[in-house]
Structure formats: structure tokens, C-alpha cells
Protein backbone atom coordinates (compact mmCIF):
# COMPACT_ATOMS: atom_id res chain seq x y z
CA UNK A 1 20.84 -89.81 -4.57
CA UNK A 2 22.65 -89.14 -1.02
CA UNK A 3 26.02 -88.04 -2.60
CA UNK A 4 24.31 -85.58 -4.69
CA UNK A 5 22.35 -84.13 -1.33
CA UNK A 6 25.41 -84.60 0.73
CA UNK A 7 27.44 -82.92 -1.95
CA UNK A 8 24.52 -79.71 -2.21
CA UNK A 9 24.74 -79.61 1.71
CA UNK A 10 28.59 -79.30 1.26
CA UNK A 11 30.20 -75.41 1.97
CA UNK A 12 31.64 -74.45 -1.17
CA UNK A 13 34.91 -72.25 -0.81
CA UNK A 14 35.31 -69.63 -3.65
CA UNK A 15 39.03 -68.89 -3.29
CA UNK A 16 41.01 -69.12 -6.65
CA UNK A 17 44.27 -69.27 -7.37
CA UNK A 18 43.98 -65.90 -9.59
CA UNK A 19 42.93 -64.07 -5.83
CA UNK A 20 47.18 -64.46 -5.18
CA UNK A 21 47.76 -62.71 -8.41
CA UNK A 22 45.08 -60.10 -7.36
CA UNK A 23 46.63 -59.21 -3.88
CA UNK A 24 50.15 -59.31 -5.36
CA UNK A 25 49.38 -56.93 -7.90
CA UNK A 26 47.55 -54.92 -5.33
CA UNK A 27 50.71 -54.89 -3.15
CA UNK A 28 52.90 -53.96 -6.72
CA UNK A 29 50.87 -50.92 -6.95
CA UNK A 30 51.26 -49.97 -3.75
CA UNK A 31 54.87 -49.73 -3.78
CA UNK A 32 54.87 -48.36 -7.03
CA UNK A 33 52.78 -45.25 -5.62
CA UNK A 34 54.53 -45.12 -2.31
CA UNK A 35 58.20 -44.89 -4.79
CA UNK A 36 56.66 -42.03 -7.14
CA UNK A 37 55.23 -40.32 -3.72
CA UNK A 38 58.89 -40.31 -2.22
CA UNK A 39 60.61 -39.58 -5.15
CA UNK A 40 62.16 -35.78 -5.71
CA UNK A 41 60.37 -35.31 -9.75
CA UNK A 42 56.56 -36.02 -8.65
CA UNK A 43 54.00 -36.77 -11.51
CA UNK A 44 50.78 -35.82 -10.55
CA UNK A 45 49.24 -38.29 -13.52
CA UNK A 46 51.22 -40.78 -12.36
CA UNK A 47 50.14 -40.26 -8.60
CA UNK A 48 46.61 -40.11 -9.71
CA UNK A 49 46.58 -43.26 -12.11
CA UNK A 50 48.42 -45.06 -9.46
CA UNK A 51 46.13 -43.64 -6.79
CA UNK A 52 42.83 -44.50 -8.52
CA UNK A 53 44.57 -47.83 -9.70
CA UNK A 54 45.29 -48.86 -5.91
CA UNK A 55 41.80 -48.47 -4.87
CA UNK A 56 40.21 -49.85 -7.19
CA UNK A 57 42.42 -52.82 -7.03
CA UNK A 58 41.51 -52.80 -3.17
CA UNK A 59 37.87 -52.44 -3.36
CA UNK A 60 38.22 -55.64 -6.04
CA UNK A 61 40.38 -57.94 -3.26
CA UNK A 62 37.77 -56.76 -0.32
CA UNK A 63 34.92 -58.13 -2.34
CA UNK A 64 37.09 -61.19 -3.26
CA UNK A 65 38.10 -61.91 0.47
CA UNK A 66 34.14 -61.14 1.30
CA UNK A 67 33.40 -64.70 -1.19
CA UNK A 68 35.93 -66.65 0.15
């Protein structure tokens, strides 16, 4: 009866090992949008995927760093 109201009492941490893959990726597409930015044959549906990619992908890891 007092583990179960110790363990209820208890801060539970909702960090996941999947969050590492999250950021990682976030940082891939990043890089990958920074490389088609610099680079001298630009394509703009490329830029924009990438773009819309990144921030979605950032929004996602703000509201996974917000649970943890």
C-alpha cells in the first residue's frame, strides 16, 4: 500500500531513447538544407521540402524537450 503511494508520488521522466534519434535527424536535415542552400544548382523544391521538413522536425523536438 505505501510503495504504490510512494511510487504515484514519484516524478516520472518522459525522455526516450527515440528523442536522440529525433534531434539527430533534426540536425541531418539541417545540414542537408544548409548544403543545398550553399550549393551553385539551387532546387527550390528541395529548399522548400527541406525547409518545411526542418521545422516541423523542430517544433516536434521543442514539444519533446517541453515533456521531459
Amino acid at each position: 500500500m505505501f510503495l504504490a503511494a510512494e511510487e504515484a508520488a514519484a516524478p516520472t521522466s518522459l525522455f526516450n531513447t527515440f528523442d536522440l534519434f529525433m534531434i539527430a535527424w533534426t540536425i541531418l536535415i539541417a545540414l542537408g538544407l544548409y548544403r543545398i542552400l550553399r550549393s551553385p544548382k539551387r532546387n527550390p523544391f528541395a529548399i522548400a521540402f527541406a525547409g518545411v521538413s526542418l521545422l516541423v522536425f523542430m517544433f516536434m523536438d521543442v514539444i519533446m524537450i517541453q515533456g521531459w
